[in-house]
Protein backbone atom coordinates (compact mmCIF):
# COMPACT_ATOMS: atom_id res chain seq x y z
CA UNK A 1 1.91 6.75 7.38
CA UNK A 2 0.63 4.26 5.07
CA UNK A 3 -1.34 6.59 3.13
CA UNK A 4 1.18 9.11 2.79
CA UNK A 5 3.35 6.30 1.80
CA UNK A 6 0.51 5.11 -1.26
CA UNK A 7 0.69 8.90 -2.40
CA UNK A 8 3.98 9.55 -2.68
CA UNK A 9 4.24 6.09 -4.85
CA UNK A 10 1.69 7.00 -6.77
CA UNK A 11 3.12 10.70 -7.47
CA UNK A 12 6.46 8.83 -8.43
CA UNK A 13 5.75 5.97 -10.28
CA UNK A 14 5.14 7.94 -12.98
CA UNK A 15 8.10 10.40 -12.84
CA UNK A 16 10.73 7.34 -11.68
CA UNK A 17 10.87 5.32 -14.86
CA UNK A 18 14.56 4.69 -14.61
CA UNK A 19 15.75 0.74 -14.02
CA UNK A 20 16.66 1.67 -10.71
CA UNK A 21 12.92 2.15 -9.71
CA UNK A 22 11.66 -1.15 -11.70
CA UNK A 23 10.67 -4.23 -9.87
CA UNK A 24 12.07 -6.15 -12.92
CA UNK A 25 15.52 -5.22 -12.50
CA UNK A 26 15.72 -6.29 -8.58
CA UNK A 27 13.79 -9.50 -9.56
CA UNK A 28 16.60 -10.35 -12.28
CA UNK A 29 19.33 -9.66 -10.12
CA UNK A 30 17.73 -12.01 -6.51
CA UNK A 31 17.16 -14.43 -9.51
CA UNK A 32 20.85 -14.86 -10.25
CA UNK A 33 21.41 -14.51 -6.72
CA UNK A 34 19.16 -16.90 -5.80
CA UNK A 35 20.94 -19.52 -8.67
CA UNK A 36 24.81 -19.08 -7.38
CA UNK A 37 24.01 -19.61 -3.76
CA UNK A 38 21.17 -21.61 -3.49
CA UNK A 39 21.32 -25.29 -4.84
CA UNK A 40 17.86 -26.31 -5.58
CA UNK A 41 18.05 -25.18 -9.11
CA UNK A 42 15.73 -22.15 -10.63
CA UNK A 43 12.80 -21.26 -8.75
CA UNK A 44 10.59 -22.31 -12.06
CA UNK A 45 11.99 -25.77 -12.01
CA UNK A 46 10.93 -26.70 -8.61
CA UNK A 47 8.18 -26.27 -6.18
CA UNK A 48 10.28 -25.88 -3.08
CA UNK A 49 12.64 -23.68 -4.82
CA UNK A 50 9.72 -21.57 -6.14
CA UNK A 51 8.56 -21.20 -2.60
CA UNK A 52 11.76 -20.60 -0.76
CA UNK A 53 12.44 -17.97 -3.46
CA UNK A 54 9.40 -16.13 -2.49
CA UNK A 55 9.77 -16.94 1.25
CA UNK A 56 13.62 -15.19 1.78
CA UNK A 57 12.98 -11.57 0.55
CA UNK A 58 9.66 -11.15 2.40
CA UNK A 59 10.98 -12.62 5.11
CA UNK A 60 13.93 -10.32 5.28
CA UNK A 61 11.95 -7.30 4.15
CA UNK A 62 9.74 -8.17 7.24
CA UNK A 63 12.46 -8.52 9.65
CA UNK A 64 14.23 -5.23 8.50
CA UNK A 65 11.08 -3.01 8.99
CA UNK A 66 10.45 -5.01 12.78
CA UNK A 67 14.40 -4.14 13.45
CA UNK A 68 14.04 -0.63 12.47
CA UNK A 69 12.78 1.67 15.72
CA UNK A 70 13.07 4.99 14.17
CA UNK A 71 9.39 5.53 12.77
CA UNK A 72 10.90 8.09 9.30
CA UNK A 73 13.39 5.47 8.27
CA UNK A 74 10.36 2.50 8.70
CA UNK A 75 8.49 5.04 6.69
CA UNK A 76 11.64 5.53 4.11
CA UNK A 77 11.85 1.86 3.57
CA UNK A 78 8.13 0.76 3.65
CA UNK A 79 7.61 3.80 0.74
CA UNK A 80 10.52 2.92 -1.40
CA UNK A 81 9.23 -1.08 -1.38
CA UNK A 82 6.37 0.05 -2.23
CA UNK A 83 7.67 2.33 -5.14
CA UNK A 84 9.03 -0.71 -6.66
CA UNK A 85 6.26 -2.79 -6.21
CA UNK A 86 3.88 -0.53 -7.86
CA UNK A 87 3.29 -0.61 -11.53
CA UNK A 88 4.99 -1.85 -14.91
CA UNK A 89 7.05 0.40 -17.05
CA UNK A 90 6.81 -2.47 -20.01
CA UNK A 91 2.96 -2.30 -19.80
CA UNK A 92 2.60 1.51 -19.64
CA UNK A 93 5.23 1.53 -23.22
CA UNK A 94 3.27 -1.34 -24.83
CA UNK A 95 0.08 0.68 -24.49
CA UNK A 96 1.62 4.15 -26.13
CA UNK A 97 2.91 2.15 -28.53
CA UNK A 98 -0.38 0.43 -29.33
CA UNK A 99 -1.85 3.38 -29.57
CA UNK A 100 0.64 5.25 -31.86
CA UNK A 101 -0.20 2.41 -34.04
CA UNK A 102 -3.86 2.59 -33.95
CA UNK A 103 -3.47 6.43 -34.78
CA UNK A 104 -1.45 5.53 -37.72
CA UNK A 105 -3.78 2.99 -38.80
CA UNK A 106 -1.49 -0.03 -38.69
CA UNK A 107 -3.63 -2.50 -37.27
CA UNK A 108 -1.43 -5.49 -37.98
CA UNK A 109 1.19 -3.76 -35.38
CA UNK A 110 -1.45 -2.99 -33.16
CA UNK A 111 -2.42 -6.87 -33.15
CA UNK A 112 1.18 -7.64 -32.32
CA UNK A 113 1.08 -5.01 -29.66
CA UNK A 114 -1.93 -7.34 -28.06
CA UNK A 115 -0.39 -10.72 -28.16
CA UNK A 116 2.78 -9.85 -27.23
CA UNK A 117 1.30 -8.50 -24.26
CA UNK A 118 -0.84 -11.34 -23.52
CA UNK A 119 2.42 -13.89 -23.85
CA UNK A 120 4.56 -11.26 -21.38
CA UNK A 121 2.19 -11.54 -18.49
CA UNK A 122 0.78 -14.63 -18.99
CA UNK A 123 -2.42 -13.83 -20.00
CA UNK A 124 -5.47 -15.50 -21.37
CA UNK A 125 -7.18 -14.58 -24.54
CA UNK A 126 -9.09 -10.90 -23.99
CA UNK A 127 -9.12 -8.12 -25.18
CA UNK A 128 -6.93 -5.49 -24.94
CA UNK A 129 -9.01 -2.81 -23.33
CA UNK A 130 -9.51 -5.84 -20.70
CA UNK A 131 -5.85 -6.88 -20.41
CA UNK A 132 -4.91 -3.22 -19.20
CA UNK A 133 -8.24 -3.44 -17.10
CA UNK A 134 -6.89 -6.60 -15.63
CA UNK A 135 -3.04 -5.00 -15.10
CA UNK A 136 -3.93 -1.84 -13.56
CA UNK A 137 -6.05 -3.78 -10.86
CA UNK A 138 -2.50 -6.27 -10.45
CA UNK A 139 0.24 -3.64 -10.73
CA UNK A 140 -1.62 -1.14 -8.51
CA UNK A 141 -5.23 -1.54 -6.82
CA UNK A 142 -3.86 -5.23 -5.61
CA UNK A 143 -0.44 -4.20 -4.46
CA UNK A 144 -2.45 -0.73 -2.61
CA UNK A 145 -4.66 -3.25 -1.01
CA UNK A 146 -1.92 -5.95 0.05
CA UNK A 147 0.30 -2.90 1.21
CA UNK A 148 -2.50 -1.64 3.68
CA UNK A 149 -3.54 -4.60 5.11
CA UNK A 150 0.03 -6.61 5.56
CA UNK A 151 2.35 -3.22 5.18
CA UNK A 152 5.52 -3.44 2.67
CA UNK A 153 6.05 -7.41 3.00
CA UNK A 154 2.46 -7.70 1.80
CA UNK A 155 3.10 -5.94 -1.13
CA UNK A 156 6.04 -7.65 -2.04
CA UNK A 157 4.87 -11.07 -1.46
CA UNK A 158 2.04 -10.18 -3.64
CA UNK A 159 4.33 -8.56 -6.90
CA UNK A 160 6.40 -11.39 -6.27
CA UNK A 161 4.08 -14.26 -7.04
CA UNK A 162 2.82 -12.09 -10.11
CA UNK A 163 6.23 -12.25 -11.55
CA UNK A 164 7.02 -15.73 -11.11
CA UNK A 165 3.58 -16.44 -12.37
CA UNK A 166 4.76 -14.52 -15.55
CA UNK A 167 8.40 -15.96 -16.03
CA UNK A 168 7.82 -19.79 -14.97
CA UNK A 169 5.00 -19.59 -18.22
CA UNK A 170 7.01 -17.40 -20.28
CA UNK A 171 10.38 -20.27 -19.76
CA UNK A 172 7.71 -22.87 -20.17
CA UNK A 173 6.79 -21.37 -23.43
CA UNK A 174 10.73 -21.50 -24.45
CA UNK A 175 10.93 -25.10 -23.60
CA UNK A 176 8.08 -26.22 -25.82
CA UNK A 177 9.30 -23.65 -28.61
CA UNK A 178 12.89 -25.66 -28.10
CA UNK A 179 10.94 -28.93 -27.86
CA UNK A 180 9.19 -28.27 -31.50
CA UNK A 181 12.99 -26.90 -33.08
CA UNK A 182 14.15 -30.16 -31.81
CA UNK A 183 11.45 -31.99 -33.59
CA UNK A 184 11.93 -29.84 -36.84
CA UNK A 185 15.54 -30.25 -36.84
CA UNK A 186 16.24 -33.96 -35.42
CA UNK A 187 18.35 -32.61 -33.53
CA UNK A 188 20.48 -34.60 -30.37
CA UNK A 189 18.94 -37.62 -31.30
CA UNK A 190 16.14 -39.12 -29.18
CA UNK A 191 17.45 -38.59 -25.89
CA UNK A 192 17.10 -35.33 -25.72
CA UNK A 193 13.38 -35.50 -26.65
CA UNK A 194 13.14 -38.08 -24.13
CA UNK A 195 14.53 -35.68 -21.14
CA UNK A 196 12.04 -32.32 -22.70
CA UNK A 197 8.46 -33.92 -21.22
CA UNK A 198 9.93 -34.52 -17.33
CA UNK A 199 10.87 -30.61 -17.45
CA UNK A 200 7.43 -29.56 -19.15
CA UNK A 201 5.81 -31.64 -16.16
CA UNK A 202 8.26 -29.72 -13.60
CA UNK A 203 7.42 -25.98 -15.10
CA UNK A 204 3.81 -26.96 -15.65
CA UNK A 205 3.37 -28.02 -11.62
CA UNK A 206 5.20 -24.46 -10.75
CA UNK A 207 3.14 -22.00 -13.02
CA UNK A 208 0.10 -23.95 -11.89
CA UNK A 209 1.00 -23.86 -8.06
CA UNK A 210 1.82 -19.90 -8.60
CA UNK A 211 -1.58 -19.43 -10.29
CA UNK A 212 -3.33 -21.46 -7.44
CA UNK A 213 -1.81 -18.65 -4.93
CA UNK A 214 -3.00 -15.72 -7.13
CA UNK A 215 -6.51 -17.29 -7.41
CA UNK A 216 -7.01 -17.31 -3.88
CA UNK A 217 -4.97 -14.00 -3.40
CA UNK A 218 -7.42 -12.37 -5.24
CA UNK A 219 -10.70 -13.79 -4.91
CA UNK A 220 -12.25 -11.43 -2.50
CA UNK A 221 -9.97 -8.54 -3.49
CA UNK A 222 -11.45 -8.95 -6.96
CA UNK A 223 -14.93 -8.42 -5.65
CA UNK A 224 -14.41 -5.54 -3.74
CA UNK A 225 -12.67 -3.89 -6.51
CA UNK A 226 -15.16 -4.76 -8.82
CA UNK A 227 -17.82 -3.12 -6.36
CA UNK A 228 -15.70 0.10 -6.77
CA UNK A 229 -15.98 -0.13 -10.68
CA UNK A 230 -20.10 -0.01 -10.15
CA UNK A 231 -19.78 2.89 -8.31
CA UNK A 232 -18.31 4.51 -10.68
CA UNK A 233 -19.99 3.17 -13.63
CA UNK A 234 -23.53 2.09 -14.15
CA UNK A 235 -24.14 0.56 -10.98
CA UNK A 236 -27.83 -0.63 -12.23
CA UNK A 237 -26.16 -2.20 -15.09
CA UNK A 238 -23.46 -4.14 -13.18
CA UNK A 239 -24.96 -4.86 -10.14
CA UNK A 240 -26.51 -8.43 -11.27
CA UNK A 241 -23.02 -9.66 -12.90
CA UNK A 242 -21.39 -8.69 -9.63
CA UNK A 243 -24.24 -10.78 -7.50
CA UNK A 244 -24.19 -13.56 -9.89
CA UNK A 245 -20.19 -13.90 -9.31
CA UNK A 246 -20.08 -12.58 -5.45
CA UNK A 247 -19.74 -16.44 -4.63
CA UNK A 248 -18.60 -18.44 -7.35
CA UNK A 249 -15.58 -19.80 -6.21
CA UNK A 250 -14.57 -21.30 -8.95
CA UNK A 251 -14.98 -18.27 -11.18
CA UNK A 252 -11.26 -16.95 -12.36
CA UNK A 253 -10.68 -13.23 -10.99
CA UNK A 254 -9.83 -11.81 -14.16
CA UNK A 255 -13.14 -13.04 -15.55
CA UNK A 256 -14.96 -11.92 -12.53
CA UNK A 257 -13.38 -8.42 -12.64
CA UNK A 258 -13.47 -7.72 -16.56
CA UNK A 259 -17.50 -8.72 -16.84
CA UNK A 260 -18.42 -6.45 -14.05
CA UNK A 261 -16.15 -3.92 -15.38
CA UNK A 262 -17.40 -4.19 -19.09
CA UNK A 263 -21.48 -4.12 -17.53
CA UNK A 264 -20.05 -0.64 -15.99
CA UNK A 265 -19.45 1.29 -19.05
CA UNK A 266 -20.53 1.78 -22.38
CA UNK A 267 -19.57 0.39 -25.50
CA UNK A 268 -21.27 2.46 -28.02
CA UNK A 269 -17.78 2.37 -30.24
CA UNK A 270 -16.68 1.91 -33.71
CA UNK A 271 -16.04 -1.78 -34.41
CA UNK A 272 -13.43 -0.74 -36.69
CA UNK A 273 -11.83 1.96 -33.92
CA UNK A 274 -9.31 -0.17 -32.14
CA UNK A 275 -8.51 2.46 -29.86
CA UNK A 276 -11.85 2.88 -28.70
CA UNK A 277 -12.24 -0.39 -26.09
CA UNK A 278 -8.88 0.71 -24.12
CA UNK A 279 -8.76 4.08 -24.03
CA UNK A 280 -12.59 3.63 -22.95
CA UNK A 281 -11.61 0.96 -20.05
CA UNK A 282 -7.93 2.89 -19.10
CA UNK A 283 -10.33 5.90 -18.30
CA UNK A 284 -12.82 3.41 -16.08
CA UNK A 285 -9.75 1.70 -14.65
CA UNK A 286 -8.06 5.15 -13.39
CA UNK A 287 -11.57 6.48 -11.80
CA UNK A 288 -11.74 3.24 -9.86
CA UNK A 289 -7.95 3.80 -8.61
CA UNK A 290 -8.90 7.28 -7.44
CA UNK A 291 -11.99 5.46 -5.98
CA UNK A 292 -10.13 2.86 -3.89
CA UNK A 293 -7.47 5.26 -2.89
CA UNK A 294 -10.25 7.17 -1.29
CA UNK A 295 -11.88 4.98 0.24
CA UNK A 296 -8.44 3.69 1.49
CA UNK A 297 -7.76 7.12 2.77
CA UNK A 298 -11.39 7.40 4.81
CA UNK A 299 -10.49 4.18 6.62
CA UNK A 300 -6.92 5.13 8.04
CA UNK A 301 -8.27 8.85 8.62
CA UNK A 302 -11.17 7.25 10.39
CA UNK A 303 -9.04 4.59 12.16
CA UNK A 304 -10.43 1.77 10.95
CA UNK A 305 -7.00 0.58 9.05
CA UNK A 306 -3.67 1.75 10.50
């Protein structure tokens, strides 16, 4: 079932693009759920709101598929989480957009494009070939791999943690912007100034406690994947980045994942051709999906994953 389940999100990702299929628009609304009912204040503002946020949905989502006995409707539910889960509308746009740009040689626009893509999910500088490298391995190879191994509530605890890790840095980037207005404007006099660095300290602990998670989420994930990228790149090229980082632990994922990536295909490309380094990576990044859903389908065919 769980395979079936992966290729009929996959199929419909795509095709679904409508709010009603976007992880966003479920996360907004638990958000100001989560704010009327619960009193601890905004998950980003507190460490044990943070982690009872994340704790009640996969907590319910696992208790609704252990309550369900009919083995279609688990399948209904465990496909439709995992519909939502999967993939980002916003990133998909961005990169049309870049590239309609790039086409029409604006290359200021297509600069914008990057940053504002790098600020949105909380990103750190890199390219933007390696960004979307980076994405498609969070918004789809992760969430295929968390789904397999610990089913729908997997998934979601995963996409969860990537979203707070985007909108606790993304509020703590609105604070600091208010912060500096404040400053400008002498505005509220010095209290308020006074009050801005205890809530910079609060957001700072939360992004860094969600980015703690994610590191250790997707250490060894990170290396498998990156195996997969070899395979279907120049192995004999990659191969020595991927045994030089197969056990640094204190190597960041992303860095891990991009340099063994980058080692697997050629950059032979216009310096001046900004469209060159994505579309190059995007193709790299969508023959390692196809790899990992294979694979994925071997084991469950072969029984090693149910």
């Amino acid at each position: 079932m769980s395979l079936i389940s992966l290729l009929i999100a996959l199929a419909a990702e795509r095709y679904l693009s409508s709010s009603a299929w976007q992880f966003t628009m479920y996360f907004s609304r638990y958000s100001n759920l989560f704010g009327n009912f619960i009193t601890l204040g905004e998950p980003r503002n507190s460490l044990v709101a943070n982690s009872i946020f994340i704790i009640i949905p996969v907590s319910l989502c696992y208790l609704l598929l252990n309550l369900v006995d009919n083995s279609l409707l688990h399948f209904l539910f465990s496909t439709i989480i995992l519909i939502v889960c999967f993939g980002c509308f916003k990133t998909r746009d961005t990169y049309k957009q870049y590239l309609m740009a790039a086409f029409r040689g604006e290359s200021t626009t297509c600069e914008m494009h990057h940053k504002q893509l790098l600020q949105d999910k909380n990103l750190p500088d890199m390219g933007f070939g390696q960004s979307l490298i980076w994405l498609n391995y969070r918004y789809f190879i992760a969430i295929m791999i968390f789904f397999v191994v610990f089913g729908a509530p997997g998934a979601l605890f995963y996409r969860l943690v990537c979203k707070l890790n985007e909108d606790t840095s993304n509020s703590q980037d609105i604070v600091e912007n208010n912060e500096q207005a404040l400053k400008e404007d002498n505005i509220d006099g010095q209290q308020t100034l006074n009050e801005e660095p205890e809530d910079n300290t609060e957001h700072s602990e939360v992004n860094d406690f969600n980015q703690h998670i994610l590191f250790w989420l997707d250490w060894l994930p990170v290396r498998i994947v990156a195996f997969g990228y070899m395979l279907v790149g120049h192995f004999s090229r990659a191969l020595p980045v991927w045994l030089e980082n197969l056990f640094d632990v204190g190597k960041l994922p992303h860095k891990v994942l991009i340099s063994v990536a980058e080692k697997s295909e050629d950059f032979m490309v216009d310096q001046d051709d900004c469209t060159a380094e994505p579309c190059l990576l995007v193709r790299l990044a969508k023959r390692s999906l196809l790899l990992c859903l294979s694979v994925i389908a071997i084991l469950i065919l072969t029984g090693v994953i149910s």
